[in-house]
Structure formats: structure tokens, C-alpha cells
N, C-alpha and C. Protein backbone atom coordinates (compact mmCIF):
# COMPACT_ATOMS: atom_id res chain seq x y z
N UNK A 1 43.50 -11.06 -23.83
CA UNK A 1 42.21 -10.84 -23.19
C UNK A 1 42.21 -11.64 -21.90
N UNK A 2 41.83 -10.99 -21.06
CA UNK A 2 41.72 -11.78 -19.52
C UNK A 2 40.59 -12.28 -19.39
N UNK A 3 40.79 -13.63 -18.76
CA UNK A 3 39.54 -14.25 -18.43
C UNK A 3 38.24 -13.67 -18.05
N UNK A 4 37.18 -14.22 -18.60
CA UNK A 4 35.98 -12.68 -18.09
C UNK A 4 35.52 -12.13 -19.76
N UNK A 5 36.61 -11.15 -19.61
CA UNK A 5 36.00 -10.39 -20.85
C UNK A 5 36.14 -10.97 -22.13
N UNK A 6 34.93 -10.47 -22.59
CA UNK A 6 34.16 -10.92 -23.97
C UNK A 6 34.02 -9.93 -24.59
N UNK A 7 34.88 -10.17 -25.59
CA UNK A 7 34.52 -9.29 -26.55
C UNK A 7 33.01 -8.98 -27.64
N UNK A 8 32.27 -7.85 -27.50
CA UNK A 8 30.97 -7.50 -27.79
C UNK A 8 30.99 -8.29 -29.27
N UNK A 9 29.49 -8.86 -29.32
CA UNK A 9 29.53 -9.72 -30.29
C UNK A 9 28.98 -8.87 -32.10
N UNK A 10 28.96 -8.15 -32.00
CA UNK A 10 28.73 -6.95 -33.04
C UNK A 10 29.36 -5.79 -33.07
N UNK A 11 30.17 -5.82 -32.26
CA UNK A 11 31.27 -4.61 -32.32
C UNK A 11 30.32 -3.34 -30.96
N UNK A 12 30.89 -2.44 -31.24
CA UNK A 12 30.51 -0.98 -30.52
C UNK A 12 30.55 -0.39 -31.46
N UNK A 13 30.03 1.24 -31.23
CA UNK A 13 29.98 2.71 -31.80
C UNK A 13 30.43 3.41 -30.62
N UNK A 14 31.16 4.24 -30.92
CA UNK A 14 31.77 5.35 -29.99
C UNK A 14 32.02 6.93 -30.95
N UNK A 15 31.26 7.86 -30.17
CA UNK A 15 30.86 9.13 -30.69
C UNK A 15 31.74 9.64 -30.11
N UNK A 16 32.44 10.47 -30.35
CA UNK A 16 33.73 11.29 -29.48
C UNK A 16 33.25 12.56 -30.40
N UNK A 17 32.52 13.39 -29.31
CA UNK A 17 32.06 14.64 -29.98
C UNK A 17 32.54 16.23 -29.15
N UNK A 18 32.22 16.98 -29.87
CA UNK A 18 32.65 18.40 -28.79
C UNK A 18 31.18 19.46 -29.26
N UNK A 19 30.71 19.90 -28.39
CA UNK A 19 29.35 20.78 -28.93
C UNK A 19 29.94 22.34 -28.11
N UNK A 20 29.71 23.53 -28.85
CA UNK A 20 30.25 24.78 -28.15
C UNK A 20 29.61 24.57 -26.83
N UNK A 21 29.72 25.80 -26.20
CA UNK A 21 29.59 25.14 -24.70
C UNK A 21 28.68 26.69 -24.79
N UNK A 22 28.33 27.51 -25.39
CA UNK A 22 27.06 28.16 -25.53
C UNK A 22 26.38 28.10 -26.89
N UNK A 23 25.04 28.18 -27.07
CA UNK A 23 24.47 27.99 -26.13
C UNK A 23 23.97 26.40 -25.37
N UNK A 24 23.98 26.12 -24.05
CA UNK A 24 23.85 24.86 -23.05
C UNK A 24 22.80 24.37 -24.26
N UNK A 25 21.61 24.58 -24.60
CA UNK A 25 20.47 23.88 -24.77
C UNK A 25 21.03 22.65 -25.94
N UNK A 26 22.30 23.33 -26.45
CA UNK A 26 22.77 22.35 -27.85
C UNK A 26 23.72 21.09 -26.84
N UNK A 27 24.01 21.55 -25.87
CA UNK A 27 24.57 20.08 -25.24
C UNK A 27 23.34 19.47 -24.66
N UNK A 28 22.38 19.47 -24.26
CA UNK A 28 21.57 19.22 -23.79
C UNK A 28 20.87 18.28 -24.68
N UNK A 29 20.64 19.11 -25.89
CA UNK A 29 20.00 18.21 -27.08
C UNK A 29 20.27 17.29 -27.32
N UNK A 30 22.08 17.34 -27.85
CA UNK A 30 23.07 16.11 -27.80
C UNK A 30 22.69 15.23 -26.93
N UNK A 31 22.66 15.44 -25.27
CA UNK A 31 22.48 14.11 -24.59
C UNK A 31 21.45 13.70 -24.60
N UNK A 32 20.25 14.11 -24.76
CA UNK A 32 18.66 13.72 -25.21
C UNK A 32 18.94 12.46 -25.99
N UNK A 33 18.95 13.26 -27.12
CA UNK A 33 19.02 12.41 -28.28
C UNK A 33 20.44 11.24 -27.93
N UNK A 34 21.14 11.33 -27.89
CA UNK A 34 21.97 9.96 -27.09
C UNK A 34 21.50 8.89 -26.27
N UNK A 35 20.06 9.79 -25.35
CA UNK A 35 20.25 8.82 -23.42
C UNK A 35 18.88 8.22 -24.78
N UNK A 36 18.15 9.00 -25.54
CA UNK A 36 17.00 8.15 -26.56
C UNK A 36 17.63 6.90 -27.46
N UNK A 37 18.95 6.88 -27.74
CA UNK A 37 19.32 6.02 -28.55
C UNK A 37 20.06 4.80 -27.66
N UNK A 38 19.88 5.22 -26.68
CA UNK A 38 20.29 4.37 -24.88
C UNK A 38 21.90 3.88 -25.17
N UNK A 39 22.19 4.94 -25.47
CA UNK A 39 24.07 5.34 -25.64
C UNK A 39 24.05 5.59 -23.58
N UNK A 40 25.28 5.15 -23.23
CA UNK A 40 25.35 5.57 -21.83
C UNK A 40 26.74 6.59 -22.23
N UNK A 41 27.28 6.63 -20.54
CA UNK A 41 28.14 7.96 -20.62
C UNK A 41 29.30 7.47 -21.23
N UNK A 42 29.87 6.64 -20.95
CA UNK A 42 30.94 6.22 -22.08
C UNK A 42 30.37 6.96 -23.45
N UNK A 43 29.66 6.96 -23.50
CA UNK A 43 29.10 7.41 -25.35
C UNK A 43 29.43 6.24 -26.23
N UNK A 44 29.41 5.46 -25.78
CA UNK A 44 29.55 4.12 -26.34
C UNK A 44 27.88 3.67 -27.03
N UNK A 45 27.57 3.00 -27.80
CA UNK A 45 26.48 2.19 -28.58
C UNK A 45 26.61 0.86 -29.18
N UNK A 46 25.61 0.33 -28.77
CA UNK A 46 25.94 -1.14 -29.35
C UNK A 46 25.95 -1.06 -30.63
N UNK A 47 26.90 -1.63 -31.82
CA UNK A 47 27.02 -1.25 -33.39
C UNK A 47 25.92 -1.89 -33.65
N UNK A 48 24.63 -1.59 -34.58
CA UNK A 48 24.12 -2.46 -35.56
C UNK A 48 23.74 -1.17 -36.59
N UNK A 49 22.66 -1.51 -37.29
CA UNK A 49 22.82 -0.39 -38.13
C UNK A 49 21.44 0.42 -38.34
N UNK A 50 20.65 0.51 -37.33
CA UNK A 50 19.98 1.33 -37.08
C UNK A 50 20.95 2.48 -36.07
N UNK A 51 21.22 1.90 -35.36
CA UNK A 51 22.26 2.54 -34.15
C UNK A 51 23.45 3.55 -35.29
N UNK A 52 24.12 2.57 -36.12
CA UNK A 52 24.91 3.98 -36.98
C UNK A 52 24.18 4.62 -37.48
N UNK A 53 22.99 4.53 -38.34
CA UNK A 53 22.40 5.93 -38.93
C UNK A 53 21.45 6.82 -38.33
N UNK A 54 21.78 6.35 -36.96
CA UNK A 54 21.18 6.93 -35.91
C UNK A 54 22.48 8.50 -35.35
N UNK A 55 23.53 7.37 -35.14
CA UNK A 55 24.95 8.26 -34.55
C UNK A 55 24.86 9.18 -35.73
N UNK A 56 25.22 8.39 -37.47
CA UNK A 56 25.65 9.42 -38.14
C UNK A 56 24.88 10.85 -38.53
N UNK A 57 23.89 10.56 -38.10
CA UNK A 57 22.86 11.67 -38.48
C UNK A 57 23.17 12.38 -37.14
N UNK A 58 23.41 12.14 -35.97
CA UNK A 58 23.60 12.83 -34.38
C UNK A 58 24.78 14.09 -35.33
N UNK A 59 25.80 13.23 -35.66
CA UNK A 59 27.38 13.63 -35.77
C UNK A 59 26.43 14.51 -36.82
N UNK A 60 25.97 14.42 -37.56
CA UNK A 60 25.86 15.76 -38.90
C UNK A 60 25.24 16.86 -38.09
N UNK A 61 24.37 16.76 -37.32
CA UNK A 61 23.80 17.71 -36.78
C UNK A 61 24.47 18.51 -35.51
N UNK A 62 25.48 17.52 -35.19
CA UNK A 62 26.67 18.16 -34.07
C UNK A 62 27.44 19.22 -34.78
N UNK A 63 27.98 18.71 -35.94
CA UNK A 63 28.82 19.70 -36.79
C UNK A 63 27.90 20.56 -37.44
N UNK A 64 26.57 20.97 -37.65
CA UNK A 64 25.94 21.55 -37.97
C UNK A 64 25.60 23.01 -37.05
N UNK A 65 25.80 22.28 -35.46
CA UNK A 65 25.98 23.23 -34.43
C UNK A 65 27.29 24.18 -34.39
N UNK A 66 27.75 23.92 -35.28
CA UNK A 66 29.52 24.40 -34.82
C UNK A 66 30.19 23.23 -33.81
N UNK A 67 30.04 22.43 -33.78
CA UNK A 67 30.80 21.46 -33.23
C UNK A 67 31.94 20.38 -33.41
N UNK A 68 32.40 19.70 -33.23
CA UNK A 68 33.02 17.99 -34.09
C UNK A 68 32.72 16.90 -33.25
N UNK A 69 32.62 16.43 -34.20
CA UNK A 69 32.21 14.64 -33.82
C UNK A 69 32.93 13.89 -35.19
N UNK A 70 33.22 12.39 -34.00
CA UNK A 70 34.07 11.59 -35.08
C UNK A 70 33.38 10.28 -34.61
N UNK A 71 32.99 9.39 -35.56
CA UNK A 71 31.65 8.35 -34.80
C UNK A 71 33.14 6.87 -35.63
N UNK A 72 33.46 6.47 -34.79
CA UNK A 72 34.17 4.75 -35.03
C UNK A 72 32.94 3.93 -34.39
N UNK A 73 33.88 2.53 -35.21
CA UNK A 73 33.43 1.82 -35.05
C UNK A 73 34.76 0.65 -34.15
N UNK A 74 34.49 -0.12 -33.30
CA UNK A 74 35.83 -0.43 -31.96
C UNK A 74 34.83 -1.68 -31.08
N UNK A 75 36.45 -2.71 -30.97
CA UNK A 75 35.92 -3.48 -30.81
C UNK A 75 36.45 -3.56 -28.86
N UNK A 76 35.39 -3.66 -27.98
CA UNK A 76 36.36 -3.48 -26.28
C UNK A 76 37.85 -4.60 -26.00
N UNK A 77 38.42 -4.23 -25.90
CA UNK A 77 39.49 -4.92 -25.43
C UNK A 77 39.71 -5.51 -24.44
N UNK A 78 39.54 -5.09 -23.58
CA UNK A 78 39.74 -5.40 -22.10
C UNK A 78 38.45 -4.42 -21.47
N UNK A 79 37.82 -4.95 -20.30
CA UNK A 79 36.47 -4.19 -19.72
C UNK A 79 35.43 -4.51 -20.40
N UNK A 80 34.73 -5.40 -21.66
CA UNK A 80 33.62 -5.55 -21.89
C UNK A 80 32.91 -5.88 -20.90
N UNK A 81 32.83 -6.51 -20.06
CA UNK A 81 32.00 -6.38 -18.70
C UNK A 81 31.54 -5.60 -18.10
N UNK A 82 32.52 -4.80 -17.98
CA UNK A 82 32.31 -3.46 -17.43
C UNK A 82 31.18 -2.37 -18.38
N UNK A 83 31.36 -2.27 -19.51
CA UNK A 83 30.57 -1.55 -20.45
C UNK A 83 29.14 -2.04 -20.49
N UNK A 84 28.97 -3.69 -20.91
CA UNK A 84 27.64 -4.04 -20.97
C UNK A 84 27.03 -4.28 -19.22
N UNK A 85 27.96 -4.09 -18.08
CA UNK A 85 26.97 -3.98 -16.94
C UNK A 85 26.06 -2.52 -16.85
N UNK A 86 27.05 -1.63 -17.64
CA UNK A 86 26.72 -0.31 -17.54
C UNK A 86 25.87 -0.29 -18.58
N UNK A 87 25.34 -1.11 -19.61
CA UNK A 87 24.10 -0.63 -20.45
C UNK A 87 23.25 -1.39 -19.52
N UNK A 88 23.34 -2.73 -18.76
CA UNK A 88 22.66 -3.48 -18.52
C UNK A 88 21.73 -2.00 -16.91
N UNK A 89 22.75 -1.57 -16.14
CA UNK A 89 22.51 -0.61 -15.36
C UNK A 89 21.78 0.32 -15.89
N UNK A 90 21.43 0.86 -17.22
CA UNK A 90 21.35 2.10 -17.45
C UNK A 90 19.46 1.67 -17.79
N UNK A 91 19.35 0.48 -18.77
CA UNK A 91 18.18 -0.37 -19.21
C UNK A 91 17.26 -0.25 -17.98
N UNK A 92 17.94 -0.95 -16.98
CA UNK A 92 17.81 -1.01 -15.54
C UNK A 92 16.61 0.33 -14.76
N UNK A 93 17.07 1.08 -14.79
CA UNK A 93 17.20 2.41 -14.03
C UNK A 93 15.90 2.89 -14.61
N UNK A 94 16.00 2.74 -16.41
CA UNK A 94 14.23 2.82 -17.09
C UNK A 94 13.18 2.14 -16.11
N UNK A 95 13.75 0.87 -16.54
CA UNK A 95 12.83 -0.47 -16.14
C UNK A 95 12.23 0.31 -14.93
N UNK A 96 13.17 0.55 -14.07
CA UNK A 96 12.83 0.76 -12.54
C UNK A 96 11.56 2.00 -12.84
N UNK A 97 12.02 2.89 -13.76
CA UNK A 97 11.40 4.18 -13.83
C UNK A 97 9.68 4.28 -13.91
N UNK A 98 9.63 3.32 -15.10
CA UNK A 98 8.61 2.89 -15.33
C UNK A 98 7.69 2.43 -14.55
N UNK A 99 8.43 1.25 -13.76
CA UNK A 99 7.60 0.35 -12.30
C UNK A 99 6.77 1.91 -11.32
N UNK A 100 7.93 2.84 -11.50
CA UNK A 100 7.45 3.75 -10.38
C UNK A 100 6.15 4.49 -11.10
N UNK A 101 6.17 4.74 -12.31
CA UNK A 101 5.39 5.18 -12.90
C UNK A 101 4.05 4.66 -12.87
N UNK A 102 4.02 3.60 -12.92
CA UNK A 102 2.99 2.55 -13.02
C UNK A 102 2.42 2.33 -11.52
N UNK A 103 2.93 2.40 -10.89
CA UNK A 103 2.11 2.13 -9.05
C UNK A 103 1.57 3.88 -8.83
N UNK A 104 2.26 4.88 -9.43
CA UNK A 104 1.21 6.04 -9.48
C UNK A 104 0.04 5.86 -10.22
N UNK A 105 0.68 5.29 -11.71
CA UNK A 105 -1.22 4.62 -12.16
C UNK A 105 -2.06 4.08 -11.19
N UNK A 106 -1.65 3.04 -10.95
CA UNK A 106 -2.53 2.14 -10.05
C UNK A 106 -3.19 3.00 -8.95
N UNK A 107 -2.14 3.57 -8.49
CA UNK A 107 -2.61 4.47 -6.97
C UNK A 107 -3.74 5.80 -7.42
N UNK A 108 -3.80 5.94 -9.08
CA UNK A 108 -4.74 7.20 -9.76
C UNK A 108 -5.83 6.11 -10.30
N UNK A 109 -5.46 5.39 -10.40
CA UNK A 109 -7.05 4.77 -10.66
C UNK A 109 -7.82 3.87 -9.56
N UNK A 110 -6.81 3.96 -8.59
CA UNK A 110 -7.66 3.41 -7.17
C UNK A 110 -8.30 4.05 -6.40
N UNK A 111 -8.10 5.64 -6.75
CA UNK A 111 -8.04 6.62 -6.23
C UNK A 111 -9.81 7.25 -6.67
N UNK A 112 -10.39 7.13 -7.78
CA UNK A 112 -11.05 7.17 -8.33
C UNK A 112 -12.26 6.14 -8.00
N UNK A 113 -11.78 4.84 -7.92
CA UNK A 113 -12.72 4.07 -7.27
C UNK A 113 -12.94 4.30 -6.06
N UNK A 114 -12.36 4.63 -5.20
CA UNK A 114 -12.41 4.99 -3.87
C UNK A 114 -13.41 6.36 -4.08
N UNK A 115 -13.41 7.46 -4.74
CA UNK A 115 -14.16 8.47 -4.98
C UNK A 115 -15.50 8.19 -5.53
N UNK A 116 -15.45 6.87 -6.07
CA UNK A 116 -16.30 6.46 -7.00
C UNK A 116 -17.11 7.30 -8.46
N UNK A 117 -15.56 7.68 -8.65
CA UNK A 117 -15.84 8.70 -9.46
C UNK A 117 -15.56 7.92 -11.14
N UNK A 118 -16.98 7.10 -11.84
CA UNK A 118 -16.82 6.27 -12.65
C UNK A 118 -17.62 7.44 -13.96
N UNK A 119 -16.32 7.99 -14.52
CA UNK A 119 -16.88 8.88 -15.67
C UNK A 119 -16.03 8.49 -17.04
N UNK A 120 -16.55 8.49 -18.05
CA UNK A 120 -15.96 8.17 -19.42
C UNK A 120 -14.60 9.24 -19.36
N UNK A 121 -14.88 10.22 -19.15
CA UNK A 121 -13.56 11.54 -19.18
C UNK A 121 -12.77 10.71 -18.55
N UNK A 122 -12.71 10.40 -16.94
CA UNK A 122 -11.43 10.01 -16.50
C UNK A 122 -11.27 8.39 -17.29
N UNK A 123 -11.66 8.02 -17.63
CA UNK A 123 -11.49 6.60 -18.35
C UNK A 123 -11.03 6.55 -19.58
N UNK A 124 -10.74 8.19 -20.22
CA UNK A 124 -10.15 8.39 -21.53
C UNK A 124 -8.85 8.60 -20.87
N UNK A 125 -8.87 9.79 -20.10
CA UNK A 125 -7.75 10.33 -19.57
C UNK A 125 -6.74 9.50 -19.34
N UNK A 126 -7.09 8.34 -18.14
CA UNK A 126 -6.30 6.49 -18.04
C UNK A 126 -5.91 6.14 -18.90
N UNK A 127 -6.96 6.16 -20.13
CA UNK A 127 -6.20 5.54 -21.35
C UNK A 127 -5.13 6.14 -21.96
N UNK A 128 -5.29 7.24 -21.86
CA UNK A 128 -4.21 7.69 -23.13
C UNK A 128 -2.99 7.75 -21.77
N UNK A 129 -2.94 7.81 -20.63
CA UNK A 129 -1.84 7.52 -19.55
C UNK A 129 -0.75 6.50 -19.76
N UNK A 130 -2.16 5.36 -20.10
CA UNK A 130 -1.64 3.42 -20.01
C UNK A 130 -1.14 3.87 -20.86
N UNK A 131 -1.26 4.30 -22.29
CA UNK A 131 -0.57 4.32 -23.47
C UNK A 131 0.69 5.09 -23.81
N UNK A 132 0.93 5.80 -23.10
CA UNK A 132 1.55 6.67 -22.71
C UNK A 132 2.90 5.63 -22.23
N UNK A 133 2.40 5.15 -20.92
CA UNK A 133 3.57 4.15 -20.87
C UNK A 133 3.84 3.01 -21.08
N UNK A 134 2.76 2.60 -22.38
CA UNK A 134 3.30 1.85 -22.95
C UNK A 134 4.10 1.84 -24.08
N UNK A 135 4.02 3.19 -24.59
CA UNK A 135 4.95 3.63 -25.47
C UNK A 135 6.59 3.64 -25.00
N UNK A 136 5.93 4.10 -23.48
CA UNK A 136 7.68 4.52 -23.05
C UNK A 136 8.63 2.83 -23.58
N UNK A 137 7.49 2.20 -22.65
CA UNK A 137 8.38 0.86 -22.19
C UNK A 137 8.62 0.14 -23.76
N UNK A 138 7.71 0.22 -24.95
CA UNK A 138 8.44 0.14 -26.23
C UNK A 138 9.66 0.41 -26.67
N UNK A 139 9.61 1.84 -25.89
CA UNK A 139 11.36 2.45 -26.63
C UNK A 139 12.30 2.30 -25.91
N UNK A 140 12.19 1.65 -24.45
CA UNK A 140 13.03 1.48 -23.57
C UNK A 140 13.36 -0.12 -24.14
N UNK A 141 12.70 -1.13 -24.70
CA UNK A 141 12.60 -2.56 -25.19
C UNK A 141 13.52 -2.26 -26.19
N UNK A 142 13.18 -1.53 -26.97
CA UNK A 142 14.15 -1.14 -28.33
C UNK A 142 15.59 -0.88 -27.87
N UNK A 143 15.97 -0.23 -27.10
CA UNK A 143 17.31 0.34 -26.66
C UNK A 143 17.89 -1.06 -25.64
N UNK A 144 17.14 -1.84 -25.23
CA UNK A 144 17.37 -2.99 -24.22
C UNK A 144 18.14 -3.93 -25.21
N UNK A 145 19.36 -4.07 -25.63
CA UNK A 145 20.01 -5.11 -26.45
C UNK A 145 20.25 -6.07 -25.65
N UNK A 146 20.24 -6.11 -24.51
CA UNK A 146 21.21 -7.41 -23.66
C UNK A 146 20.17 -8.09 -23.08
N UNK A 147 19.10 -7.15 -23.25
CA UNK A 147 17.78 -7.97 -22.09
C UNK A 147 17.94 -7.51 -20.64
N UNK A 148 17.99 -6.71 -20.40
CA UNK A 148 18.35 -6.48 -18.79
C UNK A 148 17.19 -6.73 -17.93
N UNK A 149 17.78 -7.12 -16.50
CA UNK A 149 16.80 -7.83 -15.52
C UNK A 149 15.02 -7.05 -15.08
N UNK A 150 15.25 -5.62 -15.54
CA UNK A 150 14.68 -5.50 -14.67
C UNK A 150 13.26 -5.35 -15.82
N UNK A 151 13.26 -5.40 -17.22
CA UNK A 151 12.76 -5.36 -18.21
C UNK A 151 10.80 -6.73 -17.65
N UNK A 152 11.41 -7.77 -17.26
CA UNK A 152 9.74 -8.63 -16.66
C UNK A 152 9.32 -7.70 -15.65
N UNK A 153 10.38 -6.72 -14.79
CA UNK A 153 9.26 -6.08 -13.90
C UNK A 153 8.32 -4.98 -14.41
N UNK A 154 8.97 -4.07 -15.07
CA UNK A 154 8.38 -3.50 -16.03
C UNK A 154 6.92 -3.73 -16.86
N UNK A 155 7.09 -5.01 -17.38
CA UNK A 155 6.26 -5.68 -17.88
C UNK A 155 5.08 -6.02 -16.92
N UNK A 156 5.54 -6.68 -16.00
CA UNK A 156 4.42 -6.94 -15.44
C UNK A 156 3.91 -5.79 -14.67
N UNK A 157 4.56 -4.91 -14.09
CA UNK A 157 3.84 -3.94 -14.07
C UNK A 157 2.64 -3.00 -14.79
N UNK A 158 3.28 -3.19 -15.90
CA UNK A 158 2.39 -2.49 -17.04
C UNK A 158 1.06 -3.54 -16.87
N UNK A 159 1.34 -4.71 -17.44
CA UNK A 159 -0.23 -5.29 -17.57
C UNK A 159 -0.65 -5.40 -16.02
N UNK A 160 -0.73 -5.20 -15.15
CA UNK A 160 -1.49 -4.76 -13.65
C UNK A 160 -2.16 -3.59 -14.22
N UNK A 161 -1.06 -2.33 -14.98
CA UNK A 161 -2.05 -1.60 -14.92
C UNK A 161 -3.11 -1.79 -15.82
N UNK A 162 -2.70 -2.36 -16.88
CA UNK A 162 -3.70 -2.72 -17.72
C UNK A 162 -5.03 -2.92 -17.46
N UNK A 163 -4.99 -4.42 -16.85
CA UNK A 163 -5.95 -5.18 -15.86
C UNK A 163 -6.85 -3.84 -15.09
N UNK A 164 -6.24 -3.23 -14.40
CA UNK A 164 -6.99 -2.20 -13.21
C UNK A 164 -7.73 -1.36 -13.87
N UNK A 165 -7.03 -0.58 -15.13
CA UNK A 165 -7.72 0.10 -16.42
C UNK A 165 -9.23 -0.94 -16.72
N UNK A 166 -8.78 -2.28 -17.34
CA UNK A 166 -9.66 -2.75 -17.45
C UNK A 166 -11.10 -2.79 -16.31
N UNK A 167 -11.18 -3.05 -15.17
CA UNK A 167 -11.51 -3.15 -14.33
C UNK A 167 -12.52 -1.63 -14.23
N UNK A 168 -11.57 -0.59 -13.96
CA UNK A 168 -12.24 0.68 -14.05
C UNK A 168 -13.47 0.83 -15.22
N UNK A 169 -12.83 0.64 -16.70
CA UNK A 169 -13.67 0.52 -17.49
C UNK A 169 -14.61 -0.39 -17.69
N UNK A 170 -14.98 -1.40 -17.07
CA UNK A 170 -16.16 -2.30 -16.87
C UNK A 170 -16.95 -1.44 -15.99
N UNK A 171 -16.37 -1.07 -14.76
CA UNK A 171 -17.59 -0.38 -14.03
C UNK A 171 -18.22 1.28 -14.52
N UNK A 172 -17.13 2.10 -15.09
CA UNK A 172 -17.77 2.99 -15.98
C UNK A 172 -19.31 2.34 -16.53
N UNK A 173 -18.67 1.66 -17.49
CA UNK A 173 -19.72 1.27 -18.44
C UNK A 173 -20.83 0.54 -17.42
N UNK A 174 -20.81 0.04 -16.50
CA UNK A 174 -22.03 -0.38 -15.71
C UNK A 174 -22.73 0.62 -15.49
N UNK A 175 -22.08 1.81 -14.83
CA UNK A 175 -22.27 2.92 -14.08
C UNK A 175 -23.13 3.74 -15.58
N UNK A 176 -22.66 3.69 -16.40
CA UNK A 176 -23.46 4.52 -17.65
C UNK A 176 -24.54 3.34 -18.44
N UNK A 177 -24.86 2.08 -18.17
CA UNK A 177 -25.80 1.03 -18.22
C UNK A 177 -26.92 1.69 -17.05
N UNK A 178 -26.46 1.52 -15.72
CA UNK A 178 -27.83 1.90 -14.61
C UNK A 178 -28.10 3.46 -14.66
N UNK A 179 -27.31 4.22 -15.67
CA UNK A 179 -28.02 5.77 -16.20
C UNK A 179 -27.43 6.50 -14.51
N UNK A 180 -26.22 6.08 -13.77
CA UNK A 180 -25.92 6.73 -13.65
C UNK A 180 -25.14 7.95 -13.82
């Protein structure tokens, strides 16, 4: 082993699968359900054991398509660096996703005050939004094994929007107090 690499401290999962190539929607599915279990393109997974009865149930339903899949378990040899920058990149790229997601919140509920358009409807609507991504950023936390950097921006993004939600919904409720 060359200086540097570290070998993963729970091993890997590696899916080496083949799905027919009609119809597309069954490869498609496959990578869904993979980029959800935050497998990157290596098709690599960090081993624990939600993660295998996660793969092994993938693999039954691959071969269920007419396909093959063979799910090991492998420990990196050389390049662990390389692999966990690429989950750490992939975590990343959510994180980022999210942030963007969240300054459209902000910019839809600023948007509203500026209209001064303080109605219970749009104040449900917000909510089930915020929740919305706060679900995301749950399942993106779940798939985050290494902790990647960009995971506090995320975060703090979210509770801004929170806060602004909050904010909106105080003046609703004023606004339906003075019977407007």
C-alpha cells in the first residue's frame, strides 16, 4: 500500500451488474435506485448492512429484469482516496443542490412579502416545500458516510429557510388577527 491510501474502514460493496439494454426505463431504474442508496459510478457502496440488503434486494430485482448482477464484498487496494473523494464529491454536489434549492425558497417567500400577499394557502404551500426539503437533506445525511464538506451549508441553509417560513407565518397570522 502506498503512502496515502487507506484502506476503507468497513470494507466496500461493489455491484457488477448487466440490465438488457431494452427496455431503457429498467436501466434507468437501476441507477435511481443506486444514485438513492448514494452508490457513485464506480458502483461501489460503503459495506454496512443496511447498504447490503439494500444491494441484495437491487441484485434480485436486476435478475428479475432478465439481467445479472453479482454484489461482493472488497476491500480498495490501492486508490482509496480516490473512491472516498468521489463519494465525498458526489455528497457534495446534493449538498450544493439543496443550497440552490433553498435560495429559490427564500427568493418564493420574499417574493410574497414583497406582494404582501399574507394568506394561510401560501403558508401551507411553504410548508409542505420546507418539508419537502427537509426530507431531501435527511436522505442525503443518510447516504453522507464520510461527512462531506458541504453537508453545514446545506444545513444552514435549510434553517434560514426555516427562520423566513417562520417569519412569513407570524405575519399571516397578524394579518388574519387585524381581519385582514
Amino acid at each position: 500500500m502506498s503512502e496515502g491510501d487507506e484502506p476503507a474502514e468497513a470494507g466496500w460493496l461493489l455491484l457488477v451488474y448487466r440490465v438488457p439494454s431494452e427496455p431503457t426505463r429498467l436501466r434507468s431504474a437501476v441507477w435511481r435506485r443506486l444514485k438513492s442508496l448514494g452508490a457513485i459510478y464506480l458502483q461501489n457502496s460503503p459495506a454496512g448492512l443496511g447498504a447490503e440488503r439494500a444491494l441484495r434486494k437491487l441484485r434480485s430485482e436486476i435478475l428479475d429484469m432478465g439481467g445479472s448482477a453479482v454484489l461482493l464484498s472488497c476491500a480498495v487496494l490501492a486508490g482509496a482516496q480516490d473512491v472516498h473523494a468521489a463519494f465525498q464529491a458526489a455528497r457534495d454536489d446534493e449538498y450544493e443542490e439543496i443550497v440552490d434549492r433553498c435560495e429559490d425558497f427564500l427568493a418564493q417567500v420574499q417574493k410574497e412579502h414583497v406582494a404582501g400577499h399574507y394568506t394561510f394557502a401560501e403558508l401551507e404551500e411553504n410548508e409542505v416545500d420546507l418539508e419537502k426539503l427537509q426530507r431531501w437533506l435527511d436522505r442525503v445525511r443518510q447516504r453522507d458516510v464520510f461527512g462531506a464538506g458541504g453537508r453545514q451549508a446545506a444545513e444552514q441553509a435549510l434553517e434560514r429557510c426555516a427562520g423566513s417560513l417562520e417569519e412569513y407565518a407570524a405575519r399571516v397570522y397578524a394579518e388574519e388577527a387585524d381581519g385582514h
